[in-house]
Structure formats: structure tokens, C-alpha cells
PDB file of N, CA and C in Angstrom:
ATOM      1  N   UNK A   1     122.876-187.132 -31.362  1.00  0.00           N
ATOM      2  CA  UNK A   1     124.087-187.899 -31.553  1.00  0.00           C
ATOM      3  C   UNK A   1     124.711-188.207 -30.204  1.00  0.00           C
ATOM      4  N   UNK A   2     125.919-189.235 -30.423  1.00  0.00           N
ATOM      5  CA  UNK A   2     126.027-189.360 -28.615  1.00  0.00           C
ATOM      6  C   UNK A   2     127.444-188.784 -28.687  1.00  0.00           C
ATOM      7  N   UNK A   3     127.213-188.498 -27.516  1.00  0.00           N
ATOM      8  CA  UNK A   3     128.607-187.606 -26.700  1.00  0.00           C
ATOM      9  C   UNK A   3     130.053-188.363 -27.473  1.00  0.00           C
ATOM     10  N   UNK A   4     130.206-189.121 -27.364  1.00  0.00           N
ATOM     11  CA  UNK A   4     131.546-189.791 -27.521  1.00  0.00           C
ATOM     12  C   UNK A   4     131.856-188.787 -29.286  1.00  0.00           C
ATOM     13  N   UNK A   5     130.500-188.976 -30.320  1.00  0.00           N
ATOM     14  CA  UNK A   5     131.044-188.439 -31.508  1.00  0.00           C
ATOM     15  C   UNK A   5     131.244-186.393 -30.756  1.00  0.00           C
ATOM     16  N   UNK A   6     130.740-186.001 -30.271  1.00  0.00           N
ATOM     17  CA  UNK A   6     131.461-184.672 -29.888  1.00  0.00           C
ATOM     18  C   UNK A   6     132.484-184.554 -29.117  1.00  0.00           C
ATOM     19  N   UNK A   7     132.932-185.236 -28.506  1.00  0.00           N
ATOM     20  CA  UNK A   7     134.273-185.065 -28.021  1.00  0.00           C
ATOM     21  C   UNK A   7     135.175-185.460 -29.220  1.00  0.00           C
ATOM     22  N   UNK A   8     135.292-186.139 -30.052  1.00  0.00           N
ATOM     23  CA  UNK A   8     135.882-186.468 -30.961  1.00  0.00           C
ATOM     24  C   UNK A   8     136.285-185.451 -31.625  1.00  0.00           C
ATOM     25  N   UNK A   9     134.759-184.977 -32.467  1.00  0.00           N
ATOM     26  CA  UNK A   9     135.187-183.818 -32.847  1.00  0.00           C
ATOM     27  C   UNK A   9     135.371-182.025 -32.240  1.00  0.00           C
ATOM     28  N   UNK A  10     135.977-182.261 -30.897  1.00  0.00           N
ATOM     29  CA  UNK A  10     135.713-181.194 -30.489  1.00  0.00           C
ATOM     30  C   UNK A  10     137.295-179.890 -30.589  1.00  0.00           C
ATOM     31  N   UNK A  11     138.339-180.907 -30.979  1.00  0.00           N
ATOM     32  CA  UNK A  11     139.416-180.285 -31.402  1.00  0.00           C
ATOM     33  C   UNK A  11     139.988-179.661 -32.743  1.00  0.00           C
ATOM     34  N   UNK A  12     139.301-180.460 -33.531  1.00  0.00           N
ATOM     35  CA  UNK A  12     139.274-179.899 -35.190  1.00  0.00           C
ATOM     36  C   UNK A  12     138.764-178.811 -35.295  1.00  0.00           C
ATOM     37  N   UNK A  13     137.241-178.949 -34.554  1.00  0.00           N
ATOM     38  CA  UNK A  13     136.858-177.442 -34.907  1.00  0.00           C
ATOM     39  C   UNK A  13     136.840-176.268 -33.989  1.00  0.00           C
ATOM     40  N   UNK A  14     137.679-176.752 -32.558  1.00  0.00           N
ATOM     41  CA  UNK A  14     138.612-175.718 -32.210  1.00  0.00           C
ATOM     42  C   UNK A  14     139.493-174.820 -33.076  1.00  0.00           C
ATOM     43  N   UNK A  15     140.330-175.826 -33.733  1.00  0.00           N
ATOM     44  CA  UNK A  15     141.707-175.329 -34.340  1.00  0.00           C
ATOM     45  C   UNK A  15     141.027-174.451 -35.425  1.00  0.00           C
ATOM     46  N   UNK A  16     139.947-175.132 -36.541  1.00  0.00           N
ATOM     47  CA  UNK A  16     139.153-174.043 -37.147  1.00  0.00           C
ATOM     48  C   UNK A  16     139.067-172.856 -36.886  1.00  0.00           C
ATOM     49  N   UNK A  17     137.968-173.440 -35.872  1.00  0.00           N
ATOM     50  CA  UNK A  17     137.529-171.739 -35.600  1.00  0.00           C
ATOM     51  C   UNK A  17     138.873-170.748 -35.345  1.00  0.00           C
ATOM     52  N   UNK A  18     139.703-171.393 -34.510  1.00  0.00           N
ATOM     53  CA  UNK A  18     141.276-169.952 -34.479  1.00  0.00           C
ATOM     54  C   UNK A  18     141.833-170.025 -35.387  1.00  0.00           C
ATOM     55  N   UNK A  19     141.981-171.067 -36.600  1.00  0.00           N
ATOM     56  CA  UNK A  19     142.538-170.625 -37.638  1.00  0.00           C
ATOM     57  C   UNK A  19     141.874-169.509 -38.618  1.00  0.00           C
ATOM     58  N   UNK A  20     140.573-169.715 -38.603  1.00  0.00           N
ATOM     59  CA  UNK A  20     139.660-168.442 -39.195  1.00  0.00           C
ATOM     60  C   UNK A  20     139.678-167.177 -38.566  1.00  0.00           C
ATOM     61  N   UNK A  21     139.784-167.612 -36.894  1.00  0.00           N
ATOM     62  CA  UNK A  21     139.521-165.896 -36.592  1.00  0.00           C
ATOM     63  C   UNK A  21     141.325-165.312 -36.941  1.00  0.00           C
ATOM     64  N   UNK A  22     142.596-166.323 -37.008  1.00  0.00           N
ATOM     65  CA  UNK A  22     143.722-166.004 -37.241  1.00  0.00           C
ATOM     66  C   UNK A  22     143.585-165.035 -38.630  1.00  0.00           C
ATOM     67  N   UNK A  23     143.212-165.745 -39.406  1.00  0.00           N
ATOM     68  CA  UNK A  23     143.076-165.656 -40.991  1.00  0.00           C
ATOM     69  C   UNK A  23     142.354-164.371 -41.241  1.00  0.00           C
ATOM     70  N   UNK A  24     141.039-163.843 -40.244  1.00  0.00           N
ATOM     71  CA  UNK A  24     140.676-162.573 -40.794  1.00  0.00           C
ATOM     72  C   UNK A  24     141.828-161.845 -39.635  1.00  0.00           C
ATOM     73  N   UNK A  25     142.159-161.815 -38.864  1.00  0.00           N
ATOM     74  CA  UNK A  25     142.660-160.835 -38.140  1.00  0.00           C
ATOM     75  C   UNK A  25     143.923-160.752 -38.741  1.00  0.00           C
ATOM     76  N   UNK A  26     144.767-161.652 -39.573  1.00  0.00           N
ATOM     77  CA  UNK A  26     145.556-160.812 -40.758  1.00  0.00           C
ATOM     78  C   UNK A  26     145.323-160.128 -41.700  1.00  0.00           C
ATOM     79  N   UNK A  27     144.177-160.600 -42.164  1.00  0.00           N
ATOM     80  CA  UNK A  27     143.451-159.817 -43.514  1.00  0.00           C
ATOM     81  C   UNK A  27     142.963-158.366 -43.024  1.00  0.00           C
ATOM     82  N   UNK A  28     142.893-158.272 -42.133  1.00  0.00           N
ATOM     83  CA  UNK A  28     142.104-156.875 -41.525  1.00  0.00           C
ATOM     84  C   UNK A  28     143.621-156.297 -41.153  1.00  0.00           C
ATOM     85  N   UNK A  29     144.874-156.506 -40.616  1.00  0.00           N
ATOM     86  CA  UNK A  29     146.221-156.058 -40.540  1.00  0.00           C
ATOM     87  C   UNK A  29     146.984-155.846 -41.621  1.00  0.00           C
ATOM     88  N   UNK A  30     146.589-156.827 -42.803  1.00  0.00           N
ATOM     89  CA  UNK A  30     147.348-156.735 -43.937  1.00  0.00           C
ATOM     90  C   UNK A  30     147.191-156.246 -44.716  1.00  0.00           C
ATOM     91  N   UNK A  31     145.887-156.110 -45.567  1.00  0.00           N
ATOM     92  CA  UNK A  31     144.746-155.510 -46.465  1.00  0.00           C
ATOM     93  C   UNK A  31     145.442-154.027 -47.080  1.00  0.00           C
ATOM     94  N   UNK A  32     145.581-153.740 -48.072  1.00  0.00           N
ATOM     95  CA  UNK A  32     145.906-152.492 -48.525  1.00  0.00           C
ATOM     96  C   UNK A  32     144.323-152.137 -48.721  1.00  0.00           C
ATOM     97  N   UNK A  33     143.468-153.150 -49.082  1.00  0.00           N
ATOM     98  CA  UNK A  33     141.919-152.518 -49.864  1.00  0.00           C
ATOM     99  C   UNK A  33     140.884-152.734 -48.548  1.00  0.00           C
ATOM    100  N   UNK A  34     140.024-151.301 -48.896  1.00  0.00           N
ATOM    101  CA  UNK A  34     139.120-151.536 -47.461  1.00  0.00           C
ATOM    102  C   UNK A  34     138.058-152.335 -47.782  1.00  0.00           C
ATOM    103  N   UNK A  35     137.801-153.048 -48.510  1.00  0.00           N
ATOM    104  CA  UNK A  35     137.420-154.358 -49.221  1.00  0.00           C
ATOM    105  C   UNK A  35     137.673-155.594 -48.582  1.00  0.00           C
ATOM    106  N   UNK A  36     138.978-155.839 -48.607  1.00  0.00           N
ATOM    107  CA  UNK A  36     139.772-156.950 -47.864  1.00  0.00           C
ATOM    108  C   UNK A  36     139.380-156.913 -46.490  1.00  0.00           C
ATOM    109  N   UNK A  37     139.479-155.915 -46.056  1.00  0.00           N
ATOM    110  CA  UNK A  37     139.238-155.550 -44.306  1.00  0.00           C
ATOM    111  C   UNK A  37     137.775-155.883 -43.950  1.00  0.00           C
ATOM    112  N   UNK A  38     137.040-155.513 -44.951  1.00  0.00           N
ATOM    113  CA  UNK A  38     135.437-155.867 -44.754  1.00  0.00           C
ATOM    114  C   UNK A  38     135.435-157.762 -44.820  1.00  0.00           C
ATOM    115  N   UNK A  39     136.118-158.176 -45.760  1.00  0.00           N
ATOM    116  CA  UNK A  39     135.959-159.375 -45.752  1.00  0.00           C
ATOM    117  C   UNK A  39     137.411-160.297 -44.705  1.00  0.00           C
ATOM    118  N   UNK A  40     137.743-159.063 -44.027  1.00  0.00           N
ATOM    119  CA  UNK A  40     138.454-159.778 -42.836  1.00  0.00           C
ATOM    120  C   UNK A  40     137.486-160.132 -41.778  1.00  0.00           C
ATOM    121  N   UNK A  41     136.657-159.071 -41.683  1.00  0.00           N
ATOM    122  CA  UNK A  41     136.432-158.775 -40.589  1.00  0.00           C
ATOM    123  C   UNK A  41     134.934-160.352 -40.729  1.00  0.00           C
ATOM    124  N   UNK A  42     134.597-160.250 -41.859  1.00  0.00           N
ATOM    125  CA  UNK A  42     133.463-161.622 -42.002  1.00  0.00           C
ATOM    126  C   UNK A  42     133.800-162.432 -41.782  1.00  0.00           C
ATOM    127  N   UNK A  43     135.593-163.289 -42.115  1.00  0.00           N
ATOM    128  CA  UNK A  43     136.199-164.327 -41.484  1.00  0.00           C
ATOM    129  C   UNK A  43     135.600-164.567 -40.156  1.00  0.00           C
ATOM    130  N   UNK A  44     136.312-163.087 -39.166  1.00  0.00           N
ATOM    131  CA  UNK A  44     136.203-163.366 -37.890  1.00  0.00           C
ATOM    132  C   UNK A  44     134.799-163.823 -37.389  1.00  0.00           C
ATOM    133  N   UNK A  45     133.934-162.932 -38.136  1.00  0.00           N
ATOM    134  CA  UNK A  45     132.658-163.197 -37.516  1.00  0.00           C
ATOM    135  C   UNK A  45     132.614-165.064 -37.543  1.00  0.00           C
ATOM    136  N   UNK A  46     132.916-165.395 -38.961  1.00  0.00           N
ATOM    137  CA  UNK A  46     132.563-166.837 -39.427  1.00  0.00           C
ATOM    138  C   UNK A  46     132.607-167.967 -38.244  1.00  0.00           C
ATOM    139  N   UNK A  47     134.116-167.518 -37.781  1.00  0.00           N
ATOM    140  CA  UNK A  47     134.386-168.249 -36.631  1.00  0.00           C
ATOM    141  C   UNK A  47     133.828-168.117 -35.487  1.00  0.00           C
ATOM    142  N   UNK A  48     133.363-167.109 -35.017  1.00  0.00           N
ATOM    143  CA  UNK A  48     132.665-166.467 -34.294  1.00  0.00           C
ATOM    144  C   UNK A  48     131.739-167.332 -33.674  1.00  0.00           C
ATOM    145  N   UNK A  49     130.860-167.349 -34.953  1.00  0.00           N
ATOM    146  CA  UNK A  49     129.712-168.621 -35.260  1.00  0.00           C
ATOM    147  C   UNK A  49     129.760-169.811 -35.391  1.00  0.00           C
ATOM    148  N   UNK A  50     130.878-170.395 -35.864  1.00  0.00           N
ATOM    149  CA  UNK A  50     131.387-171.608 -35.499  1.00  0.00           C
ATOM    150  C   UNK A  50     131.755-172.202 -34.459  1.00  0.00           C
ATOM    151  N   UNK A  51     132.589-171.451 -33.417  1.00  0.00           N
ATOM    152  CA  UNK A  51     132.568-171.886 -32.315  1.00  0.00           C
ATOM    153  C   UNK A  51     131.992-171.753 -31.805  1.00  0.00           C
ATOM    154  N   UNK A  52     130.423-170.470 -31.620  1.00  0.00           N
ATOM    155  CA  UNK A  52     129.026-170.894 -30.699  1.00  0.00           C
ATOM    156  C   UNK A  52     128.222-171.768 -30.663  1.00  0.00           C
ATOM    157  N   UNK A  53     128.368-172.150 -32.092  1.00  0.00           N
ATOM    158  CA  UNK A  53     127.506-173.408 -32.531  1.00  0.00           C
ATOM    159  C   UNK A  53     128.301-174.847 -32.291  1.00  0.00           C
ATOM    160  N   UNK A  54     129.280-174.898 -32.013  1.00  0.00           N
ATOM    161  CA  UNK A  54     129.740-175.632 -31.368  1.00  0.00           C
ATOM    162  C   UNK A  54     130.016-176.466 -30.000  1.00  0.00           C
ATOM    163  N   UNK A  55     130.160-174.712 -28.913  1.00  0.00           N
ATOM    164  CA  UNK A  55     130.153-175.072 -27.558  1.00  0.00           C
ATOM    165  C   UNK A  55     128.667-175.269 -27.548  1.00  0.00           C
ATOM    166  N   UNK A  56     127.752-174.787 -28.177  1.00  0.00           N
ATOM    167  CA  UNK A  56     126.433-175.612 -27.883  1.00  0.00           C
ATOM    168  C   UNK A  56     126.139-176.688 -28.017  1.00  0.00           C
ATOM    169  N   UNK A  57     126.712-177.285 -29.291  1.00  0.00           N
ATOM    170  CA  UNK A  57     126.206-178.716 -29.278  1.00  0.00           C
ATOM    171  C   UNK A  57     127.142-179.223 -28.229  1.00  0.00           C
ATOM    172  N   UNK A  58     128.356-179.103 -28.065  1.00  0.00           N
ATOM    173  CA  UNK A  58     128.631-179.835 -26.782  1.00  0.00           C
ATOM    174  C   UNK A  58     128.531-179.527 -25.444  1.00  0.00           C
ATOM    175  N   UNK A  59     128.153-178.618 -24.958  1.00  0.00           N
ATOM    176  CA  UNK A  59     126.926-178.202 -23.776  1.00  0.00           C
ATOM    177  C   UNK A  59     125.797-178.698 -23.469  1.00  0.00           C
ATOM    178  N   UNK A  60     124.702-178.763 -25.097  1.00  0.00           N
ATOM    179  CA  UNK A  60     123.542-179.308 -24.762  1.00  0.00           C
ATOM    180  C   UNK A  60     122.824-178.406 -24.888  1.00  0.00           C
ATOM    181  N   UNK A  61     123.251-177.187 -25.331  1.00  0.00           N
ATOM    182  CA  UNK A  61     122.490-175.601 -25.213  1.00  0.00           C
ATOM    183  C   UNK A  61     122.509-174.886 -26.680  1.00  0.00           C
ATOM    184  N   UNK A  62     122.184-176.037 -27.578  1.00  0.00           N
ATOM    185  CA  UNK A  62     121.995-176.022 -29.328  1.00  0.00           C
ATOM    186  C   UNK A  62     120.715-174.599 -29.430  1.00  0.00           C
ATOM    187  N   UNK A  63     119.748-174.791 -29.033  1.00  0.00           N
ATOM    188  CA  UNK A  63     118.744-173.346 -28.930  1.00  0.00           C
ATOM    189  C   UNK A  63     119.481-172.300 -28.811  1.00  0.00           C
ATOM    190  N   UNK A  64     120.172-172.070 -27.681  1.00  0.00           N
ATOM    191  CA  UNK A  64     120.554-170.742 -27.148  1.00  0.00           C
ATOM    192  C   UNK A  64     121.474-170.483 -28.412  1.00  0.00           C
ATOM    193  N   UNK A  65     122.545-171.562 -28.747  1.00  0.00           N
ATOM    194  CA  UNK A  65     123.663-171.032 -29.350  1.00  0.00           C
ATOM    195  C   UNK A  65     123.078-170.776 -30.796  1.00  0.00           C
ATOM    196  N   UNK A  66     122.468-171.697 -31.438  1.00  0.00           N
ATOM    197  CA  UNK A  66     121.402-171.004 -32.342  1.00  0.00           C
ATOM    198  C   UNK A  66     120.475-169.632 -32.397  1.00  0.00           C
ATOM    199  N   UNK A  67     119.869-169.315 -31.075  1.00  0.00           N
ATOM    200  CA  UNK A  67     119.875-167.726 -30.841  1.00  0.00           C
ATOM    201  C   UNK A  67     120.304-166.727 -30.571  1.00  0.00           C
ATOM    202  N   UNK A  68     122.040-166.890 -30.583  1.00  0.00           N
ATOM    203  CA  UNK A  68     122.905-165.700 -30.848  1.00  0.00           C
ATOM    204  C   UNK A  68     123.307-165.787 -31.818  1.00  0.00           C
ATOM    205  N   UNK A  69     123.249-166.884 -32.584  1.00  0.00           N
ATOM    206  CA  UNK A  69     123.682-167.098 -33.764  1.00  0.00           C
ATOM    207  C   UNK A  69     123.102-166.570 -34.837  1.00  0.00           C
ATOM    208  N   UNK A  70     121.421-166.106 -34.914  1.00  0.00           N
ATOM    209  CA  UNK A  70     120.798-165.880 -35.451  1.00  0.00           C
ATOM    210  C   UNK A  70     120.512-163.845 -35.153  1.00  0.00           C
ATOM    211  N   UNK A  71     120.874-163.285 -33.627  1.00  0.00           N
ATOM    212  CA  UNK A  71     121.048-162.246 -33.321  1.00  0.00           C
ATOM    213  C   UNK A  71     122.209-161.498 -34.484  1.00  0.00           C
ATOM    214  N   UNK A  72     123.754-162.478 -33.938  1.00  0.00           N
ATOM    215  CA  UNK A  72     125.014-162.287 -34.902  1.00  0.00           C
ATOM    216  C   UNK A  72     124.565-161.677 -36.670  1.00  0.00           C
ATOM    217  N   UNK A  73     123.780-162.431 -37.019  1.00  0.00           N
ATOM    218  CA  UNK A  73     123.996-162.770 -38.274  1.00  0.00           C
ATOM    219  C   UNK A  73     122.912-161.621 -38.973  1.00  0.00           C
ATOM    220  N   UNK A  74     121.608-160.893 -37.863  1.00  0.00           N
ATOM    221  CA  UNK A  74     121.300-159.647 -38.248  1.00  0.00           C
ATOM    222  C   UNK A  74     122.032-158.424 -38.081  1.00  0.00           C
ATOM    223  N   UNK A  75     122.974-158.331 -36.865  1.00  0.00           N
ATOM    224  CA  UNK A  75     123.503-157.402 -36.297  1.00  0.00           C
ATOM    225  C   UNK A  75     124.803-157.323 -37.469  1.00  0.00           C
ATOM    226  N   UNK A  76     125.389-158.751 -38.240  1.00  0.00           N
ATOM    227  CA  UNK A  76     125.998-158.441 -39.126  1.00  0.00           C
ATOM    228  C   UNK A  76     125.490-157.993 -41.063  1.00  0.00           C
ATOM    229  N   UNK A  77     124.324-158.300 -40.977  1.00  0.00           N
ATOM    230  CA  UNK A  77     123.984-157.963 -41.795  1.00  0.00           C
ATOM    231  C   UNK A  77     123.579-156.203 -42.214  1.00  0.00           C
ATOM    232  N   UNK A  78     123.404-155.589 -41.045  1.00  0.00           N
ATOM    233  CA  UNK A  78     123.011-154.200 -40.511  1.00  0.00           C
ATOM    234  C   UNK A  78     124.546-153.781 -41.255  1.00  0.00           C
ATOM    235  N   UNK A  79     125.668-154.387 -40.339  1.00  0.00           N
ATOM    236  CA  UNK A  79     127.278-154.052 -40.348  1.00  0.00           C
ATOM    237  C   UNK A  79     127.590-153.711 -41.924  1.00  0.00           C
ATOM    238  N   UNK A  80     127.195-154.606 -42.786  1.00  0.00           N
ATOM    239  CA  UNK A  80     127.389-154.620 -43.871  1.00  0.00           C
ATOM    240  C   UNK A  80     126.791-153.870 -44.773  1.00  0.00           C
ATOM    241  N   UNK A  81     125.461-153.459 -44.650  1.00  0.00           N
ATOM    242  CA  UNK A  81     124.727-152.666 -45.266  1.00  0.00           C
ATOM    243  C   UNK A  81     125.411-151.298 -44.711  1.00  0.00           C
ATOM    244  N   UNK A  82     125.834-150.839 -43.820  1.00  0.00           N
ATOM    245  CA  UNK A  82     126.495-149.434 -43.197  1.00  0.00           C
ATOM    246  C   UNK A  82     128.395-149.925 -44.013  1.00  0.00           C
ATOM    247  N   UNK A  83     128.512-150.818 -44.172  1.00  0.00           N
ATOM    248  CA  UNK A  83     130.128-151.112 -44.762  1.00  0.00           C
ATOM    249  C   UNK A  83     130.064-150.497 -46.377  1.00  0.00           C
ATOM    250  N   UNK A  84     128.994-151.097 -46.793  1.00  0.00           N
ATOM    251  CA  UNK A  84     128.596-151.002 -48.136  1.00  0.00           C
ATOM    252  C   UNK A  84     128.440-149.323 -48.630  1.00  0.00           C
ATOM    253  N   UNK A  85     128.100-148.825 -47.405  1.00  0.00           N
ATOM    254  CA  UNK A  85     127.373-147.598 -47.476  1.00  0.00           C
ATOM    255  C   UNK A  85     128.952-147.034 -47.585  1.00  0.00           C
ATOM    256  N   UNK A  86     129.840-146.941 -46.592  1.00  0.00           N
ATOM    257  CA  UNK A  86     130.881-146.606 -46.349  1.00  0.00           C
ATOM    258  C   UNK A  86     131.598-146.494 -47.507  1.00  0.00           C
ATOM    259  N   UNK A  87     132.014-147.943 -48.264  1.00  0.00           N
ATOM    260  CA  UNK A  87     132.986-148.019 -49.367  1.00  0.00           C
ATOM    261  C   UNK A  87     132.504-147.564 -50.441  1.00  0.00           C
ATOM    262  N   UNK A  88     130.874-147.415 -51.026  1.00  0.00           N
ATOM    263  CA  UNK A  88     130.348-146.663 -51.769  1.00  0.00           C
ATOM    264  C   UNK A  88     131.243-144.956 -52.120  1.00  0.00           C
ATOM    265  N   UNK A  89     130.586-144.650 -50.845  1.00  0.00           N
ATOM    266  CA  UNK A  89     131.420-142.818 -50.500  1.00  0.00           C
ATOM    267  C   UNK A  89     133.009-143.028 -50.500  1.00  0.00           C
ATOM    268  N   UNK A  90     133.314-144.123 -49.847  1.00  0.00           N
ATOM    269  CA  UNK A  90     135.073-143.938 -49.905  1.00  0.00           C
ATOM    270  C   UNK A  90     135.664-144.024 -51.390  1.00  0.00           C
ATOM    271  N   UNK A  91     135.074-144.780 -52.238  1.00  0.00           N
ATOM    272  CA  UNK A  91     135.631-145.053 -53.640  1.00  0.00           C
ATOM    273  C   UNK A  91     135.384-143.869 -54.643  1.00  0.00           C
ATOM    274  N   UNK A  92     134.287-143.363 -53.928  1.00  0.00           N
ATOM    275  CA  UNK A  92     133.736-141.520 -54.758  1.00  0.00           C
ATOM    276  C   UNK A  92     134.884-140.772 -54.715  1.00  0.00           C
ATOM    277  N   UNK A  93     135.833-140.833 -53.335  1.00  0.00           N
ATOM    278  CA  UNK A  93     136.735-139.951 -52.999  1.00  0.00           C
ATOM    279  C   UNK A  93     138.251-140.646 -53.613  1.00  0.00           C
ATOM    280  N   UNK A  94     138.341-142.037 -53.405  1.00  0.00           N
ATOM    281  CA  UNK A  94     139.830-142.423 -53.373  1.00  0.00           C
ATOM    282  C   UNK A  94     139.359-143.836 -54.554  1.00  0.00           C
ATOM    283  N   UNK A  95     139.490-143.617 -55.556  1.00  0.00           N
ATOM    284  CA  UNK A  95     138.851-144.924 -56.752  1.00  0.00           C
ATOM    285  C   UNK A  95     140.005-146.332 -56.755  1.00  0.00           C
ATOM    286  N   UNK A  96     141.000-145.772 -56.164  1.00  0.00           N
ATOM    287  CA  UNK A  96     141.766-146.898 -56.121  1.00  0.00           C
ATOM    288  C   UNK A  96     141.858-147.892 -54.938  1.00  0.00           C
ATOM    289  N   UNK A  97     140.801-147.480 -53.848  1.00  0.00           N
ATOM    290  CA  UNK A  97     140.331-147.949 -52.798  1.00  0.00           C
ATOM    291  C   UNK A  97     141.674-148.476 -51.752  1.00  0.00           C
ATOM    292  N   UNK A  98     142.582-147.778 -51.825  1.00  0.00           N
ATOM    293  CA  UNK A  98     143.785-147.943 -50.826  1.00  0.00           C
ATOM    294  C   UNK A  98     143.515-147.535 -49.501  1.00  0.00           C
ATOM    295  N   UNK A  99     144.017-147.702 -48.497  1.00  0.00           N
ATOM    296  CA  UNK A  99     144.014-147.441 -47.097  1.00  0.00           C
ATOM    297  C   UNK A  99     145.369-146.691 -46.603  1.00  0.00           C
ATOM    298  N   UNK A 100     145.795-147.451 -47.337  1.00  0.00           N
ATOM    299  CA  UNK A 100     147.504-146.597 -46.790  1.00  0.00           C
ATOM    300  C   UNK A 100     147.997-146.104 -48.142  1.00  0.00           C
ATOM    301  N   UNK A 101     148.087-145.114 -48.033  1.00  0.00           N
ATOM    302  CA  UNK A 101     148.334-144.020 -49.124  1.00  0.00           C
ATOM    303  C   UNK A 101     149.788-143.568 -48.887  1.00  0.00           C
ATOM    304  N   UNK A 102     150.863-143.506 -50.124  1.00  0.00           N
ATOM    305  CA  UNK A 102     151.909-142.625 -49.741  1.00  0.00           C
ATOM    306  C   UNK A 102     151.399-141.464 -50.006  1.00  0.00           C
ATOM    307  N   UNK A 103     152.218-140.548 -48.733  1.00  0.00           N
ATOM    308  CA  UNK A 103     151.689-139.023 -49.128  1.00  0.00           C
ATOM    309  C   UNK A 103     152.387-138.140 -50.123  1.00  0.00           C
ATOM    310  N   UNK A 104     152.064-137.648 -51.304  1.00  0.00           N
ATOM    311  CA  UNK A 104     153.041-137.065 -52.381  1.00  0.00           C
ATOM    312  C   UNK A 104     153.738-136.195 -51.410  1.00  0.00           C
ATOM    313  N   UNK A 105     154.638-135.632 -52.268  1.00  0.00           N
ATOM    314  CA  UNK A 105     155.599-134.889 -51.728  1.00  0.00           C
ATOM    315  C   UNK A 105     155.727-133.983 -52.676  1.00  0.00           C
TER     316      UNK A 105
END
């Protein structure tokens, strides 16, 4: 494609990508469920990936950014299988899957 259509679009999916990594990095602050936090934390990645795949195509360096992109997306898949593992055992202990607990008294 020619340059002129990536500069065009090179501010939209700026604002994207920080509105996504905005969007999980509340969800991961806000989240009562460690559920929510897991799927905060995938937002961020989302964007993550969006904007690599981005500064590549407008770099010219579409391979490379495609091969961290593809690193990302095992290294998050690992993340998730150990998340999974996590909330499994956490829900054994706490079924209502809260994070912030009042402490009885």
C-alpha cells in the first residue's frame, strides 16, 4: 500500500492502542474478580500487538513486527495456561473469587 494511506491512518490507531492499554489497566485496578484482572491484563497485551503491528507497517519492518508478535502471543498463551492454573486453586479456596475481601471481625 502506499505511504500516504499509513500516515493517514497512523493516529486512529495510536489513540486505539492507548485507549486499550487505558481500558485494561483499569480493569486490572478496578476488578473485584481475579477473572477481570486476567482479562485486563489481555486488553493490555491486545494493544500491545496492535501497536507493533503497526509501527511495522509504517517502518517497513512488517516481518520483524510479525515476529514478536508471534513470540507475544506464545509467551501469552504459556501466561494463561499458568493463570488458568492459578484461578483453578484460587476458587478451591475463595468460591466467590474476590480479591479484596472485607476482613470479618
Amino acid at each position: 500500500m502506499s505511504e500516504d494511506f499509513y500516515i493517514l491512518i497512523t493516529l486512529p490507531v495510536q489513540i486505539t492502542a492507548a485507549l486499550l492499554a487505558l481500558l485494561g489497566l483499569i480493569s486490572i485496578l478496578r476488578a473485584p474478580s481475579i477473572i477481570r484482572q486476567i482479562f485486563g491484563f489481555k486488553i493490555i497485551l491486545l494493544a500491545i500487538e496492535l501497536f507493533l503491528m503497526h509501527a511495522g507497517a509504517i517502518h517497513g519492518k512488517l516481518p520483524e513486527a510479525q515476529t514478536l508478535i508471534i513470540i507475544m502471543l506464545v509467551v501469552e498463551s504459556i501466561f494463561m495456561a499458568v493463570a488458568l492454573a492459578i484461578i483453578t486453586n484460587y476458587y478451591e479456596h475463595f468460591p466467590q473469587g474476590l480479591i479484596h475481601r472485607k476482613e470479618e471481625e
